[in-house]
N, C-alpha and C. Protein backbone atom coordinates (compact mmCIF):
# COMPACT_ATOMS: atom_id res chain seq x y z
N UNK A 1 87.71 122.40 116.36
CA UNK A 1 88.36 123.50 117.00
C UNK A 1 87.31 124.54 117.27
N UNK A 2 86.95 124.86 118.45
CA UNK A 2 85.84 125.87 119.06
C UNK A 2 86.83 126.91 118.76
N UNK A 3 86.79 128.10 118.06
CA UNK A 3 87.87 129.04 118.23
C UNK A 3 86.32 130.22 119.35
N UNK A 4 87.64 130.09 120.38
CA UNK A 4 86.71 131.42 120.95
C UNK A 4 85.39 130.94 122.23
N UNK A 5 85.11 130.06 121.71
CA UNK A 5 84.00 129.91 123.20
C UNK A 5 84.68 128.38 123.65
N UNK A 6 85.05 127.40 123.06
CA UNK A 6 85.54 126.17 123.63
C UNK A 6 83.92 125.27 123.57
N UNK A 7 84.18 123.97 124.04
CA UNK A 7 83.06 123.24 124.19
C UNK A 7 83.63 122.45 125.60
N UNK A 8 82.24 122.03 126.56
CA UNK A 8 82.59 121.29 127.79
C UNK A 8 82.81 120.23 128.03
N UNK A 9 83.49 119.49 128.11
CA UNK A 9 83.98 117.70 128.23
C UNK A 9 83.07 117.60 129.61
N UNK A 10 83.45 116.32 129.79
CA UNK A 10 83.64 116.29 131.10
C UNK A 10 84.13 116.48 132.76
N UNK A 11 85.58 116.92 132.09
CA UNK A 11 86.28 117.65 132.75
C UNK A 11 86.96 119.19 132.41
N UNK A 12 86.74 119.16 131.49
CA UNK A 12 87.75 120.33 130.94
C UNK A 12 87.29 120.91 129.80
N UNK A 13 87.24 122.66 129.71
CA UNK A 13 86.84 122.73 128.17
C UNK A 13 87.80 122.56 127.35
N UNK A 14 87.29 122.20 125.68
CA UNK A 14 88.03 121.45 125.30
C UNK A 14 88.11 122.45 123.80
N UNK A 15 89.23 123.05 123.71
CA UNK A 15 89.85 124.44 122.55
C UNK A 15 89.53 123.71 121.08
N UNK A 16 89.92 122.78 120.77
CA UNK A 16 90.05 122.33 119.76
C UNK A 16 89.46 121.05 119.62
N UNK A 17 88.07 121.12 118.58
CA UNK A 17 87.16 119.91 118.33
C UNK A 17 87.83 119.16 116.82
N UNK A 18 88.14 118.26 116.23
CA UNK A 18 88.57 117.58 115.12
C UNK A 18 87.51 118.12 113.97
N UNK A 19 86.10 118.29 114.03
CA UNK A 19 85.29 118.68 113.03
C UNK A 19 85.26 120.04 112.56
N UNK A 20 85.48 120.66 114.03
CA UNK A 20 85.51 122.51 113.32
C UNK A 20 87.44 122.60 113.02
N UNK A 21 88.11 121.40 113.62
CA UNK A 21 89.50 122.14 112.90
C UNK A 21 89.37 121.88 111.79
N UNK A 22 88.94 120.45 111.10
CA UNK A 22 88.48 120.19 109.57
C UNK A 22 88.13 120.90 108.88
N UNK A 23 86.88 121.49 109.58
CA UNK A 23 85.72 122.57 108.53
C UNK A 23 87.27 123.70 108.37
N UNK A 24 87.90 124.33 109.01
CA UNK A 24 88.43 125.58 109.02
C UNK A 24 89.38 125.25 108.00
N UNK A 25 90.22 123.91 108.12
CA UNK A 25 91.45 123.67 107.37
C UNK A 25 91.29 123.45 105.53
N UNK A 26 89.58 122.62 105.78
CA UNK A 26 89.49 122.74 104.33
C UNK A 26 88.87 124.44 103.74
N UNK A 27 88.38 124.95 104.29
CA UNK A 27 88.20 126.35 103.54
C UNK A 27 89.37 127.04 103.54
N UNK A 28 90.50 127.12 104.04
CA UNK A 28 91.86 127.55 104.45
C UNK A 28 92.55 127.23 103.47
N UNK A 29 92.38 125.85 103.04
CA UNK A 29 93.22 124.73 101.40
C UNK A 29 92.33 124.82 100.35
N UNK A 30 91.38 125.06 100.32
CA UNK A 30 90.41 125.32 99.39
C UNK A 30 90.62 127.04 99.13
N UNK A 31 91.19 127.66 99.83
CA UNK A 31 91.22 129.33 99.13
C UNK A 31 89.47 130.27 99.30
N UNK A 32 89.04 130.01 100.35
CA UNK A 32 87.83 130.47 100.50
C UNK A 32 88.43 132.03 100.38
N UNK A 33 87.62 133.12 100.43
CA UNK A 33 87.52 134.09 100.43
C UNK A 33 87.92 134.83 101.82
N UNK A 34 87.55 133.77 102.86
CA UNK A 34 87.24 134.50 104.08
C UNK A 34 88.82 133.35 105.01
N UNK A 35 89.72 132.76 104.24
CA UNK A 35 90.72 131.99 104.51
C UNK A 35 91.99 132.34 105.28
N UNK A 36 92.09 133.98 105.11
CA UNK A 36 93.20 134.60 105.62
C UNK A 36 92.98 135.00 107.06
N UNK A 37 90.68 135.26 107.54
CA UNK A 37 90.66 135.76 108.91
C UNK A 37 90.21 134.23 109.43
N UNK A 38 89.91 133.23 108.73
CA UNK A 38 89.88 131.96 109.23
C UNK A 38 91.35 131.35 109.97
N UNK A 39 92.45 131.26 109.47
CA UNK A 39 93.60 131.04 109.77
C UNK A 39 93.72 131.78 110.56
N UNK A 40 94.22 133.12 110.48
CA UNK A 40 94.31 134.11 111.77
C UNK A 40 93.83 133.85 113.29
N UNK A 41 92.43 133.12 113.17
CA UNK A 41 91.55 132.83 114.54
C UNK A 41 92.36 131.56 114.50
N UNK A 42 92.57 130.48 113.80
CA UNK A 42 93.09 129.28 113.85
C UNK A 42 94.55 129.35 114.93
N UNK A 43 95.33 129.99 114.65
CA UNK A 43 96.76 130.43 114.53
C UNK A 43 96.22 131.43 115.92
N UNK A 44 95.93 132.45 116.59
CA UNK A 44 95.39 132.41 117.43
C UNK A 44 95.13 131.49 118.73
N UNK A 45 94.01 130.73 117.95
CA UNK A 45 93.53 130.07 119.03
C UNK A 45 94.91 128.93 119.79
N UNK A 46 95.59 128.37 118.53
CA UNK A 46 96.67 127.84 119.18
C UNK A 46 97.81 128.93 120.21
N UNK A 47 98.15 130.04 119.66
CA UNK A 47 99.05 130.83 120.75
C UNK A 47 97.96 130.75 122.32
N UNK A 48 96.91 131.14 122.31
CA UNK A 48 96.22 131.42 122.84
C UNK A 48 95.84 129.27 124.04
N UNK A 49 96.32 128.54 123.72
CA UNK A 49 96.54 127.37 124.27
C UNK A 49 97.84 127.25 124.60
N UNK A 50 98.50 127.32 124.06
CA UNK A 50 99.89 127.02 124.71
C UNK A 50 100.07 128.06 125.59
N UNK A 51 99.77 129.44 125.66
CA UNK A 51 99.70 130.59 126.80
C UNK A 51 98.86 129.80 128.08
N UNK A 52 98.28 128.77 128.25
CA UNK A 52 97.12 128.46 129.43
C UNK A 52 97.60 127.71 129.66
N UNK A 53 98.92 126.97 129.74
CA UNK A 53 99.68 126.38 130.38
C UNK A 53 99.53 124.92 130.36
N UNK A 54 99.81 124.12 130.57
CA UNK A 54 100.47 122.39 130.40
C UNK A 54 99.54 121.90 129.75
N UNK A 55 97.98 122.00 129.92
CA UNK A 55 96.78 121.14 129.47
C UNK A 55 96.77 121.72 127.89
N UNK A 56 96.42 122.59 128.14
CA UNK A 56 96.31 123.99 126.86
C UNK A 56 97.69 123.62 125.91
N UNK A 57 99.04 123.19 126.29
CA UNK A 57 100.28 123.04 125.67
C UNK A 57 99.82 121.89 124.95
N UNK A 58 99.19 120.88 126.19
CA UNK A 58 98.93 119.26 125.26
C UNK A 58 98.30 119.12 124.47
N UNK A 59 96.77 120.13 124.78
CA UNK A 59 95.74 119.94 123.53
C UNK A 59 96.18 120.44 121.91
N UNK A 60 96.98 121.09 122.08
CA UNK A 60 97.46 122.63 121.13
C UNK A 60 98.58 121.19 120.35
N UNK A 61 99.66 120.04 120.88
CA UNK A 61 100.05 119.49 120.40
C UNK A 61 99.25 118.56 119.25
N UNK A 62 98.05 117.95 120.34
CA UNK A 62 97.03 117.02 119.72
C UNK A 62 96.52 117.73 118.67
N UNK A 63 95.81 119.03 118.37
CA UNK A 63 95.32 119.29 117.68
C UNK A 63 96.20 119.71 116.17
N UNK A 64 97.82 119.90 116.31
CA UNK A 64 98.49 120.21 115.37
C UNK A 64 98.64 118.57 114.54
N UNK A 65 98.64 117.47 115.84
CA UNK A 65 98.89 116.60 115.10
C UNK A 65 97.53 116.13 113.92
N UNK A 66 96.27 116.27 114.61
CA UNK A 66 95.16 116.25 114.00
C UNK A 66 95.55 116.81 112.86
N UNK A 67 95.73 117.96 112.50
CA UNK A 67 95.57 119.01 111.65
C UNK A 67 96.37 118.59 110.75
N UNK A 68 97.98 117.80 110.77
CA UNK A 68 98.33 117.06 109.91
C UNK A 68 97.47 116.42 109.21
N UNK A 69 96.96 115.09 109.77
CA UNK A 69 96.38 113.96 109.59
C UNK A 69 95.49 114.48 108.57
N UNK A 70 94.43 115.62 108.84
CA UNK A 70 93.67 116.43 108.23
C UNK A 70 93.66 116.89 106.44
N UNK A 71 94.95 117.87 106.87
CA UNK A 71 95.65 118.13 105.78
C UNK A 71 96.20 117.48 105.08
N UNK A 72 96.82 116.21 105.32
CA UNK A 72 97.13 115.31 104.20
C UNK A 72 96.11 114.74 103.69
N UNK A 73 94.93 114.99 104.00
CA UNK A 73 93.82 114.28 102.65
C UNK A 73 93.63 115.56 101.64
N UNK A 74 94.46 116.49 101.44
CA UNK A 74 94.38 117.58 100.53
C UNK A 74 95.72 117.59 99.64
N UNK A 75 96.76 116.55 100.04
CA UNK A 75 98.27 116.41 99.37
C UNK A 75 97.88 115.58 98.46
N UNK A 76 99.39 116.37 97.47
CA UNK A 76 99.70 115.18 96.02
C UNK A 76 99.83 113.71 96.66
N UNK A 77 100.01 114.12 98.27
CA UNK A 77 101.06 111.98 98.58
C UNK A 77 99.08 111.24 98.77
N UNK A 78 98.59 111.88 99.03
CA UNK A 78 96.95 111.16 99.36
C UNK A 78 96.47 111.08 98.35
N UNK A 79 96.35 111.84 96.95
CA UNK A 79 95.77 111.82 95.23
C UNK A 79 96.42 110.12 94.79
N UNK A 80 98.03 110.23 95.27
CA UNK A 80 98.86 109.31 94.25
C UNK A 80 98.18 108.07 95.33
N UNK A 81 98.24 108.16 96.76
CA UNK A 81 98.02 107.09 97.80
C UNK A 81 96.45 106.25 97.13
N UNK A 82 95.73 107.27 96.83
CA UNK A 82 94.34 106.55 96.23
C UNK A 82 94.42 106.11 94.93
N UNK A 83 95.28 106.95 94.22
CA UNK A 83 95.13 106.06 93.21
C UNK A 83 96.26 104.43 92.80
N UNK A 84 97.14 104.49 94.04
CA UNK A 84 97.62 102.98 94.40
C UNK A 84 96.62 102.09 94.37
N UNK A 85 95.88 102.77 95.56
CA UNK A 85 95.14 101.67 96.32
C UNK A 85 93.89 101.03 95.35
N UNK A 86 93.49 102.00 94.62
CA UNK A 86 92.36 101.65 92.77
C UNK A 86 93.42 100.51 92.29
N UNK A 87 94.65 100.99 91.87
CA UNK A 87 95.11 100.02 91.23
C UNK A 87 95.55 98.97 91.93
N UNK A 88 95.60 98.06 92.97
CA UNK A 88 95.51 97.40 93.61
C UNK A 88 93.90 96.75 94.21
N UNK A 89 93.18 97.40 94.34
CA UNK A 89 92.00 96.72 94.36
C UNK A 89 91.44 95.74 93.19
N UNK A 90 91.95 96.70 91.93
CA UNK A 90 91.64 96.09 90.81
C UNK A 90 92.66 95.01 90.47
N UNK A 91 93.61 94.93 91.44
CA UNK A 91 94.65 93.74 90.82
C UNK A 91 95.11 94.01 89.52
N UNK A 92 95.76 95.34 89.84
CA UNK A 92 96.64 96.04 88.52
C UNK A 92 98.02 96.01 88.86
N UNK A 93 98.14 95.25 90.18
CA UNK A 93 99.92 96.24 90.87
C UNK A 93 100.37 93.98 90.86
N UNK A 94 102.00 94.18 91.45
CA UNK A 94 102.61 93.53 91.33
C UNK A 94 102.94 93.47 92.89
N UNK A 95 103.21 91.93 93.36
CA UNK A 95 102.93 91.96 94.85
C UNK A 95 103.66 92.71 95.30
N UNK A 96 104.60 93.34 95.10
CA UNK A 96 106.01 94.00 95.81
C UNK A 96 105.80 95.61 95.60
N UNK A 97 104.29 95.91 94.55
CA UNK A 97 104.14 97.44 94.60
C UNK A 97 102.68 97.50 95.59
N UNK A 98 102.46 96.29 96.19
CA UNK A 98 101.02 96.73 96.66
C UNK A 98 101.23 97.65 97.93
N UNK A 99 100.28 98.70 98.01
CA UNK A 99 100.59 99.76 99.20
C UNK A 99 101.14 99.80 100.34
N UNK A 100 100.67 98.53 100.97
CA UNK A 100 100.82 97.99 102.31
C UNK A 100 102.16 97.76 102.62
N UNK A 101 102.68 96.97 101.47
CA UNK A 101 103.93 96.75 101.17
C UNK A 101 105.29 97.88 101.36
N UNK A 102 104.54 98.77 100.45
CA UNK A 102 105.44 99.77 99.72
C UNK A 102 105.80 101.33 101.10
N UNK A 103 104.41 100.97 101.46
CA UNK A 103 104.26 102.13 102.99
C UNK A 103 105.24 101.76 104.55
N UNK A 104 104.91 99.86 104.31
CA UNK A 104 105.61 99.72 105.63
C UNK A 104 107.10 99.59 105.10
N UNK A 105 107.41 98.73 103.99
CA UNK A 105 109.26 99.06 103.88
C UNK A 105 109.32 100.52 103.65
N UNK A 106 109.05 101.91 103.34
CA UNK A 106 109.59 102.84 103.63
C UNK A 106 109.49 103.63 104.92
N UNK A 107 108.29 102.84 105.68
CA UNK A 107 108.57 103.16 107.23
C UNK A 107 109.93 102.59 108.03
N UNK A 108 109.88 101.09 107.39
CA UNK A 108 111.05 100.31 108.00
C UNK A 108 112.63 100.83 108.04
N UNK A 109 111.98 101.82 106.74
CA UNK A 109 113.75 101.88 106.46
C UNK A 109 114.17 103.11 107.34
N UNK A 110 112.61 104.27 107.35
CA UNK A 110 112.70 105.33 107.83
C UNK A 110 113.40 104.97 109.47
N UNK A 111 112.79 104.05 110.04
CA UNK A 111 112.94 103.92 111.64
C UNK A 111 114.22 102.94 112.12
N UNK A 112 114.72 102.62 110.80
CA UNK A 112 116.09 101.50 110.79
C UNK A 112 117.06 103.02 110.79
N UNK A 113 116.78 104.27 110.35
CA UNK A 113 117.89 104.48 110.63
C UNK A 113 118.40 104.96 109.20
N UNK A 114 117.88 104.60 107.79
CA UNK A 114 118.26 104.55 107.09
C UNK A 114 117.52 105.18 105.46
């Protein structure tokens, strides 16, 4: 995320880079000192995309979704997710708890409806 000058693609400048939204999100979850005017420019820079109309709306989507993706390597569900996946590497789990397993039947059930 360029907050403030952008960077040039090829076609288009481009508001939000995946490495500076990273850098910002982990000092932001980490409680840096300087976290409250970091967010502020963050939070910003998104009003400030969706105001520039359709392209600016799409990137501003992409980058929230990023920013998920991001932020869940800082959740309790990514701590417990790794330490599945240890106990399964090590052939500690039971075939029906192995991750793969356990992630897609609660997707299945999520998208069944149920």
């Amino acid at each position: 995320m360029s907050l403030g000058s952008g960077r040039q693609s090829s076609e288009r400048t481009v508001l939000f880079d995946r490495e500076d939204l990273a850098r910002s999100l982990e000092l932001i979850l980490t409680g840096d000192p300087d976290a409250a005017d970091i967010l502020a420019r963050l939070l910003d820079s998104f009003r400030q995309a969706i105001e520039s109309g359709l392209s600016g709306i799409n990137e501003a989507r992409e980058a929230l979704s990023a920013a998920v993706e991001i932020s869940y390597l800082h959740s309790q569900a990514h701590v417990s997710a790794v330490k599945l996946y240890r106990l399964s590497v090590e052939g500690r789990l039971r075939v029906e708890d192995e991750p793969v397993r356990l992630i897609e039947a609660a997707i299945g059930r999520s998208t069944a409806g149920g």
